[in-house]
Protein backbone atom coordinates (compact mmCIF):
# COMPACT_ATOMS: atom_id res chain seq x y z
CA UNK A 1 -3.63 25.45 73.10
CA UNK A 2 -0.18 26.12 74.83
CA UNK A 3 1.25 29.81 73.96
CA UNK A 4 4.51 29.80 72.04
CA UNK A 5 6.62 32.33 72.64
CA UNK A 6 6.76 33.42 68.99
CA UNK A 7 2.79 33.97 68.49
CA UNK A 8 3.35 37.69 68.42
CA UNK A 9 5.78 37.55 65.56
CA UNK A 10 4.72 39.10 62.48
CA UNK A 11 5.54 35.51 61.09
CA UNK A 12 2.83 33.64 63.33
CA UNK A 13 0.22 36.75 63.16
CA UNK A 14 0.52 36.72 59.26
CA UNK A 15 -0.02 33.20 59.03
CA UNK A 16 -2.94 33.99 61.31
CA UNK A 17 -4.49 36.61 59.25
CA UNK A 18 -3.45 38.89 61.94
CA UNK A 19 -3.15 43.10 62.52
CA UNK A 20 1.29 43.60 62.44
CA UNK A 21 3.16 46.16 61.29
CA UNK A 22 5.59 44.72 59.25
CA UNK A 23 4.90 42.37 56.51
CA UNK A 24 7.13 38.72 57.09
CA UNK A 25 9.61 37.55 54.54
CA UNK A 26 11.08 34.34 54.46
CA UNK A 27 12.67 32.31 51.59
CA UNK A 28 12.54 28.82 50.44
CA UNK A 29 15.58 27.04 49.84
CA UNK A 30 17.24 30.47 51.31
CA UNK A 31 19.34 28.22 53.14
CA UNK A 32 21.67 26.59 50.24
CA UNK A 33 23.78 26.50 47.19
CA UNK A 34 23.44 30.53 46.87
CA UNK A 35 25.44 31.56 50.14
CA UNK A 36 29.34 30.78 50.11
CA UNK A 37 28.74 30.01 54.15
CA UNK A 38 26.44 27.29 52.77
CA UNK A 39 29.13 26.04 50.71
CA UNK A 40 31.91 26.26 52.86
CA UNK A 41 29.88 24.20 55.95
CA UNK A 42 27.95 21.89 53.89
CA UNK A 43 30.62 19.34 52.85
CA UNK A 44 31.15 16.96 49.58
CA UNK A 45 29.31 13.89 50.63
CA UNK A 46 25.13 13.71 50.24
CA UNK A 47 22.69 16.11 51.33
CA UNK A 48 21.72 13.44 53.35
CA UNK A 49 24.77 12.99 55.35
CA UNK A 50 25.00 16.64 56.18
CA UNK A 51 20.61 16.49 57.26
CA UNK A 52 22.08 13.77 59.84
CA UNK A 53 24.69 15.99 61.19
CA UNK A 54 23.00 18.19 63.77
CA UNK A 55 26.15 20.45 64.07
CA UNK A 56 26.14 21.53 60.14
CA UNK A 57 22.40 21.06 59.73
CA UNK A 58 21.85 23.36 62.31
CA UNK A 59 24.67 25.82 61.18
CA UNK A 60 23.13 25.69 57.67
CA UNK A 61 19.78 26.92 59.16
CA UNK A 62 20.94 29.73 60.83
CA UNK A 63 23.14 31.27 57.89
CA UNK A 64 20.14 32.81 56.14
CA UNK A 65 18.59 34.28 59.16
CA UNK A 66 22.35 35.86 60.39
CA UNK A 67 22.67 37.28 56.74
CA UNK A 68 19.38 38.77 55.52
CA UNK A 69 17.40 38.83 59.12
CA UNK A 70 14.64 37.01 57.40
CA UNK A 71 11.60 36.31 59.89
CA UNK A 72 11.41 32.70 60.04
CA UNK A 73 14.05 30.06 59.56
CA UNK A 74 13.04 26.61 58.20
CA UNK A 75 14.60 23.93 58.86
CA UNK A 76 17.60 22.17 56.69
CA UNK A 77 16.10 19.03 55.93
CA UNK A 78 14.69 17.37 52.54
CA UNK A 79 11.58 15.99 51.75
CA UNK A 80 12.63 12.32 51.18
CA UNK A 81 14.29 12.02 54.76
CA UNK A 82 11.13 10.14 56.15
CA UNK A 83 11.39 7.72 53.31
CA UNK A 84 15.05 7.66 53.30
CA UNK A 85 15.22 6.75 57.44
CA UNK A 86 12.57 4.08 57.27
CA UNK A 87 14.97 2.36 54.40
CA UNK A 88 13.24 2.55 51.35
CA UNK A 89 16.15 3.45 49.22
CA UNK A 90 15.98 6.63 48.55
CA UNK A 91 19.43 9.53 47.86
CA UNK A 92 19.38 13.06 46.80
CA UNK A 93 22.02 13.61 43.87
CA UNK A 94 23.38 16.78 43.19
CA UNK A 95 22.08 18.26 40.27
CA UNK A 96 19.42 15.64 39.86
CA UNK A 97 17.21 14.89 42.72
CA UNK A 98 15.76 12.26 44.96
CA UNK A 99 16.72 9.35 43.09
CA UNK A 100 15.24 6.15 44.14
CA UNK A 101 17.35 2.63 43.91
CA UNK A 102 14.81 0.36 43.47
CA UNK A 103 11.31 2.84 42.43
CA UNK A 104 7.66 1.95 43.76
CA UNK A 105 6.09 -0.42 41.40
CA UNK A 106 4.10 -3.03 42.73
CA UNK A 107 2.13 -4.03 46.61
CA UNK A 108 4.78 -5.91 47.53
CA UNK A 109 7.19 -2.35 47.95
CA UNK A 110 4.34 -1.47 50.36
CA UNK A 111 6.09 -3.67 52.86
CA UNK A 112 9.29 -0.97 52.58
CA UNK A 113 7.22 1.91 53.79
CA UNK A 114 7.12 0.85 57.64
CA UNK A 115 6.02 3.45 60.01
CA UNK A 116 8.10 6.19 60.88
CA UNK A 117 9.26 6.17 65.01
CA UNK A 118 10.98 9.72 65.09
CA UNK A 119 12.87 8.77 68.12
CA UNK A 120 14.60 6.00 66.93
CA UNK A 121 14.77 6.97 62.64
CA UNK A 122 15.40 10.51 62.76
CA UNK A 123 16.79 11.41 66.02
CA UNK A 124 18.79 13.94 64.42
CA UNK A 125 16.22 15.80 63.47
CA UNK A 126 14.51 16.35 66.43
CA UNK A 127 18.21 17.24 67.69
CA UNK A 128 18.63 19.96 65.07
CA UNK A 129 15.02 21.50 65.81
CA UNK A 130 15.59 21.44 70.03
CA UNK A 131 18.90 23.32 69.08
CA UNK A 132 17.74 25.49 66.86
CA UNK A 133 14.85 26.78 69.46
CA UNK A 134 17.06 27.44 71.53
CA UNK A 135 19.41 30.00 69.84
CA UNK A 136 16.70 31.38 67.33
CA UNK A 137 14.90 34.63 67.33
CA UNK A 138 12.47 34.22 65.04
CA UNK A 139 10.28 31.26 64.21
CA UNK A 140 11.46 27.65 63.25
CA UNK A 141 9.24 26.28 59.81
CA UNK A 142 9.19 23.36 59.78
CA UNK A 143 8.40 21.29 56.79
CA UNK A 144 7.18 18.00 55.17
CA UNK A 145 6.71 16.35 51.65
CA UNK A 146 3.30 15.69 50.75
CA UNK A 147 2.07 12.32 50.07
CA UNK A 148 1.96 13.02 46.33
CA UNK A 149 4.86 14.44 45.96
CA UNK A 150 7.16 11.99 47.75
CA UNK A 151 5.28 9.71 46.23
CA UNK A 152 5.79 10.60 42.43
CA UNK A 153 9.49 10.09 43.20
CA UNK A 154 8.84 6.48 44.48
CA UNK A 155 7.08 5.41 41.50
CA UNK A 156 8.66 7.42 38.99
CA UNK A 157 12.32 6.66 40.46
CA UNK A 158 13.46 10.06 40.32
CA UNK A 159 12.55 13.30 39.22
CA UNK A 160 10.05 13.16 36.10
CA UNK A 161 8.71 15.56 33.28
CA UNK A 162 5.56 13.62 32.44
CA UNK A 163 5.05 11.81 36.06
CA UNK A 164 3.40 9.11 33.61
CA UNK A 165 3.66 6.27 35.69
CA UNK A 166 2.37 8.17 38.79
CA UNK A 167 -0.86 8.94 36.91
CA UNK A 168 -0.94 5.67 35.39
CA UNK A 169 -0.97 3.98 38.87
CA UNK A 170 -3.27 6.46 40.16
CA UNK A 171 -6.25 5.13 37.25
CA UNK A 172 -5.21 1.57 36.71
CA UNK A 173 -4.93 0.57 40.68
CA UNK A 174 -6.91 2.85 42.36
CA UNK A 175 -6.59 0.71 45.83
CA UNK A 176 -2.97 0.40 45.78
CA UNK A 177 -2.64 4.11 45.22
CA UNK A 178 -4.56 4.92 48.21
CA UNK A 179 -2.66 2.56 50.07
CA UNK A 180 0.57 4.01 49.16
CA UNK A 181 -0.87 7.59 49.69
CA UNK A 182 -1.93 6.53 53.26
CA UNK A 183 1.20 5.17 54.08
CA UNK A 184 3.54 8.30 52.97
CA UNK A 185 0.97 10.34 54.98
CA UNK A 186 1.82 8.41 57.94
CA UNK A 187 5.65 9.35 57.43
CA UNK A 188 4.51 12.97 57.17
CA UNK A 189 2.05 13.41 60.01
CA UNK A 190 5.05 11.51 62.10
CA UNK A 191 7.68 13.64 60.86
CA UNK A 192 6.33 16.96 61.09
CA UNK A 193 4.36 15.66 65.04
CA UNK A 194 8.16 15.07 65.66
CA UNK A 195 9.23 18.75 65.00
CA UNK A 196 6.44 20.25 66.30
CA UNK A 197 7.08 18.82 69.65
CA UNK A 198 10.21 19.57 69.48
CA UNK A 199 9.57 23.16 68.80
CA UNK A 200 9.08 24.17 65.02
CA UNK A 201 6.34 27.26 65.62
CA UNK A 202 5.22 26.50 61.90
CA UNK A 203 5.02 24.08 59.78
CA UNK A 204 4.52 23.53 55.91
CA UNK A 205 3.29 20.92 53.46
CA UNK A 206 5.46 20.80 50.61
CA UNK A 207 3.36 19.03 47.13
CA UNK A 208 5.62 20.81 44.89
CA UNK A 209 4.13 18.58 41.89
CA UNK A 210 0.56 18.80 42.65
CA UNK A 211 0.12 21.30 39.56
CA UNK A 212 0.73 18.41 36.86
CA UNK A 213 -2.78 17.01 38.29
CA UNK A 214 -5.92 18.35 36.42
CA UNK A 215 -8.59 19.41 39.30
CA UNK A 216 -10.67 16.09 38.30
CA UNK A 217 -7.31 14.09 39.19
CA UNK A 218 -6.03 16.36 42.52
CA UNK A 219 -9.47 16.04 44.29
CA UNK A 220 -9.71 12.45 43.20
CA UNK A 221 -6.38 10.85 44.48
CA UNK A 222 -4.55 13.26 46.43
CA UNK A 223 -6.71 16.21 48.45
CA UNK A 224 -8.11 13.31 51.02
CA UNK A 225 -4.49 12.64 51.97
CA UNK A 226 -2.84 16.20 52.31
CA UNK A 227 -6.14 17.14 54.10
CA UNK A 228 -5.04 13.86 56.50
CA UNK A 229 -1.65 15.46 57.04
CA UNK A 230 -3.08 18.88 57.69
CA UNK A 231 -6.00 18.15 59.70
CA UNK A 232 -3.18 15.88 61.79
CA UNK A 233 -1.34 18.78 62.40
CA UNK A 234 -4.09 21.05 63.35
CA UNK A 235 -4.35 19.05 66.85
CA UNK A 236 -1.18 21.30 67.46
CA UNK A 237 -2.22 24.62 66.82
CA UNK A 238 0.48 25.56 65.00
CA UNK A 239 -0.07 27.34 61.79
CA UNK A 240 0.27 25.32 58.76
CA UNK A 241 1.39 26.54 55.07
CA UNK A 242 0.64 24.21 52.06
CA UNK A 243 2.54 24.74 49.19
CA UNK A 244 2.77 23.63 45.59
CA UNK A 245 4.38 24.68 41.96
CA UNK A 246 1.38 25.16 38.51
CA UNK A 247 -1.26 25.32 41.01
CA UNK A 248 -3.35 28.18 39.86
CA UNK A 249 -6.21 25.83 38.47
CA UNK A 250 -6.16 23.81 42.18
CA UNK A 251 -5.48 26.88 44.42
CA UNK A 252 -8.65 26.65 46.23
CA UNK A 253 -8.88 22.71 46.38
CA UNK A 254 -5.30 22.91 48.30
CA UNK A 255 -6.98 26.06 50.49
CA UNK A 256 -9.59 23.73 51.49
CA UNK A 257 -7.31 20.88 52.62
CA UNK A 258 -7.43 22.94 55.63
CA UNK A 259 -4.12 25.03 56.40
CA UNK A 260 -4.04 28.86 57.48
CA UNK A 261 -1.81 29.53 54.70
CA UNK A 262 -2.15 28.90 51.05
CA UNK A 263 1.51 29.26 48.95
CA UNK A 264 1.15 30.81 45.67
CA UNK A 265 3.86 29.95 42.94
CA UNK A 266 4.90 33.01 40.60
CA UNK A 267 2.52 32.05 37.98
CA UNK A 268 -0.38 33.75 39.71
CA UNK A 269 -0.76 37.32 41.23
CA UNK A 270 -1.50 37.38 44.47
CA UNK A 271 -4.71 39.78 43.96
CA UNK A 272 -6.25 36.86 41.65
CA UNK A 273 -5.09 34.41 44.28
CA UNK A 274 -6.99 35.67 46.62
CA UNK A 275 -9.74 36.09 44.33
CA UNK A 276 -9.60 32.46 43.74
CA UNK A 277 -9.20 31.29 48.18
CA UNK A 278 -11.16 33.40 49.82
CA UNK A 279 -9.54 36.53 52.18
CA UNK A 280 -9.90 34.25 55.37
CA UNK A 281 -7.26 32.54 54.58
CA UNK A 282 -3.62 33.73 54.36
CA UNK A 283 -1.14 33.96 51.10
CA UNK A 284 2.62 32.91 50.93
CA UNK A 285 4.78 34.49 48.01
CA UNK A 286 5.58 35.27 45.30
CA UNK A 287 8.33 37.09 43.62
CA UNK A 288 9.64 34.80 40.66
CA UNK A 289 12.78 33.32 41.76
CA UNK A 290 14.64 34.09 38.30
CA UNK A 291 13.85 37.73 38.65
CA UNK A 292 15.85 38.18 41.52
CA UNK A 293 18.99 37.29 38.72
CA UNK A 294 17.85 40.13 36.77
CA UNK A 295 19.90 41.83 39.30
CA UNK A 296 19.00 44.57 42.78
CA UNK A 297 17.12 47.22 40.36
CA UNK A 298 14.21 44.41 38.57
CA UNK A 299 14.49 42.22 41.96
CA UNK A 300 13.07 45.66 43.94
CA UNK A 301 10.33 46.24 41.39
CA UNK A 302 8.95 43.34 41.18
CA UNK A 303 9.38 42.42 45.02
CA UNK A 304 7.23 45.67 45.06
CA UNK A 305 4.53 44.67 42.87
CA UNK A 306 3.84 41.75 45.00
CA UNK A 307 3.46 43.94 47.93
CA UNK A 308 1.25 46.62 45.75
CA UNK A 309 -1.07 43.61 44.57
CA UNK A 310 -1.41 42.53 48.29
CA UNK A 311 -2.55 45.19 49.09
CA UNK A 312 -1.85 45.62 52.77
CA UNK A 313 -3.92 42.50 53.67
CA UNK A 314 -3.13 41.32 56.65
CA UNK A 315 -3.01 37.15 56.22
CA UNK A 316 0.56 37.88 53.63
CA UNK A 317 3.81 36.55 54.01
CA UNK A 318 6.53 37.73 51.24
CA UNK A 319 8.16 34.75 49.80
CA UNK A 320 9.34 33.60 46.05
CA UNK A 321 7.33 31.98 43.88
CA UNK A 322 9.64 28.88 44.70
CA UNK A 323 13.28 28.31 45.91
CA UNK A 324 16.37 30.37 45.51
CA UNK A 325 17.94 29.51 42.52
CA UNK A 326 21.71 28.85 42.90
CA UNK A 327 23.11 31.37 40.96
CA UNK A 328 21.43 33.98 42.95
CA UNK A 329 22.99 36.79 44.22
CA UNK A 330 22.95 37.11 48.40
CA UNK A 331 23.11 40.78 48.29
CA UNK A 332 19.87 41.02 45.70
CA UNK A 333 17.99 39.11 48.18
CA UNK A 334 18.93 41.26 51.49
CA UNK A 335 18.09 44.40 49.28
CA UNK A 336 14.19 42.73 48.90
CA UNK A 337 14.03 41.77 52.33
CA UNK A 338 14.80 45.59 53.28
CA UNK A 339 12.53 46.67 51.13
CA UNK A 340 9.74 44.18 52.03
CA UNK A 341 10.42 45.47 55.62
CA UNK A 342 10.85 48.75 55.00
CA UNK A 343 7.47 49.30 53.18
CA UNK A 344 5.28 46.60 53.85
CA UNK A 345 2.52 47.34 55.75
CA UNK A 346 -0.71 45.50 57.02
CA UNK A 347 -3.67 47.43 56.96
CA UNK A 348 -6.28 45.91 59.88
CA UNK A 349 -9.30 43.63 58.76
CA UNK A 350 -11.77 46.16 59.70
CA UNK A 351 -9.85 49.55 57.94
């Protein structure tokens, strides 16, 4: 296994389950619609447009890490990209979501999910990770949409309270499910090869919808194929983080998909968390992301219940319980990450 040069980070030793002195904080989504920067760089066309655009896309990256010295930096991308660059038809609306122009609904759309060739479909990807190595200071994440996930927004055609036509074509054509779940794997385990080898230090598994699934359903139709992606990705020897939103009753079905790290949504504390994984494995989270808008004062005390229910375990990484909601205030967040820095600790393994 080659050494990266960030394996020493408290990032890469957390993921790990690692002895470091200061506990890691990163956010998701800390790179957006919360930071004026982010607005002012990011442009009035689609996401999409500005993903392409190594220049802002790597700009946009950076802006988190410059204004709340976070410990990693993920990169600005989306989870449909894969689909989007291999022309399936997919655009991210603002305020809505991937929206899909003609959804998933039969094997003949099968033929629209070619293989991914990073080289030639997202070249500007790979360009926004090689620059990014090369001016960061901390650890590049980078990420991918799990094969569930991007797939609930192919058959559904967009975002979707009920997801009843994903769990309709999961029972009433088994073998086309599979088929489609093989195939989006294929776009993930390409994708995220892609920015590994380009330099991402990390890398996580985004099934933010896996939590709709009852256990019966989750280790039925999707586990084999995140545990593809994973496993995949292991060959590296990068750390990998798999995350998902209402995933308490699946917590340790997604543990044992095979990643270092486990994310846990705010729903679940991350003592019972543990409880329910196992302490060999590693926890991301998980301060609720609408308690930061409570303001600095309810932000700080319950970023410091997280840290009091870790309990100075080594394998933690401070993160919300999902993204940074855009009404956010910047300055609430660099408050937690001081005081995630300033008094989180990791207590070694053996004492």
């Amino acid at each position: 296994m080659a050494m990266n040069r960030f394996d020493d980070s408290s990032l890469i030793r957390a993921c790990r389950s690692q002895h470091h002195q200061q506990v890691p904080v990163w956010f998701m989504r800390q790179a957006g619609r919360s930071l004026p920067e982010y607005r002012a760089v990011r442009g009035s066309g689609s996401i999409l447009e500005a993903i392409a655009d190594p220049d802002r896309a790597t700009e946009i990256t950076l802006q988190p890490v410059r204004r709340y010295g976070v410990d990693a930096a993920i990169l600005f991308s989306d989870i449909v990209v894969p689909a989007h660059a291999v022309g399936f038809g997919v655009d991210v609306v603002p305020g809505t979501g991937p929206v899909i122009k003609q959804r998933f609904s039969g094997r003949d759309d099968l033929n629209r999910l070619r293989p991914l060739d990073p080289e030639s479909d997202t070249p500007y990807v790979i360009e926004t990770v090689k620059r990014l190595v090369n001016t960061l200071d901390v650890p590049l994440i980078g990420f991918a949409g799990a094969p569930f996930t991007v797939a609930s927004y192919l058959v559904e055609g967009g975002p979707s309270r009920h997801h009843e036509r994903t769990k309709s074509l999961m029972v009433s054509d088994q073998d086309l499910w599979h088929e489609l779940m093989h195939r989006l794997a294929d776009l993930a385990i390409a994708s995220l090869l892609s920015q590994v080898a380009a330099g991402a230090s990390v890398v996580q598994l985004f099934d933010s919808w896996a939590g709709i699934l009852s256990p019966a359903m989750y280790r039925r139709f999707v586990a084999p194929h995140s545990a593809r992606v994973l496993q995949a990705l292991g060959e590296t020897g990068v750390p990998r983080i798999h995350f998902g939103v209402g995933t308490g009753e699946i917590l340790k079905q997604m543990a044992d998909c095979g990643s270092e790290v486990v994310g846990v949504d705010f729903r679940v504390p991350i003592d019972a968390a543990r409880q329910r994984v196992g302490s060999h494995q590693a926890l991301q989270g998980n301060l609720d992301p609408a308690i930061v808008l409570a303001g600095e004062v309810a932000a700080v005390e319950a970023a410091r219940e997280v840290l009091n229910r870790n309990d100075s375990h080594p394998g933690f990484i401070f993160n919300l319980g999902h993204g940074v909601l855009p009404a956010t205030d910047p300055e609430v967040l660099a408050r937690v990450v001081q005081v995630v820095h300033d008094e989180g600790r990791a207590r070694r393994m053996d004492g």
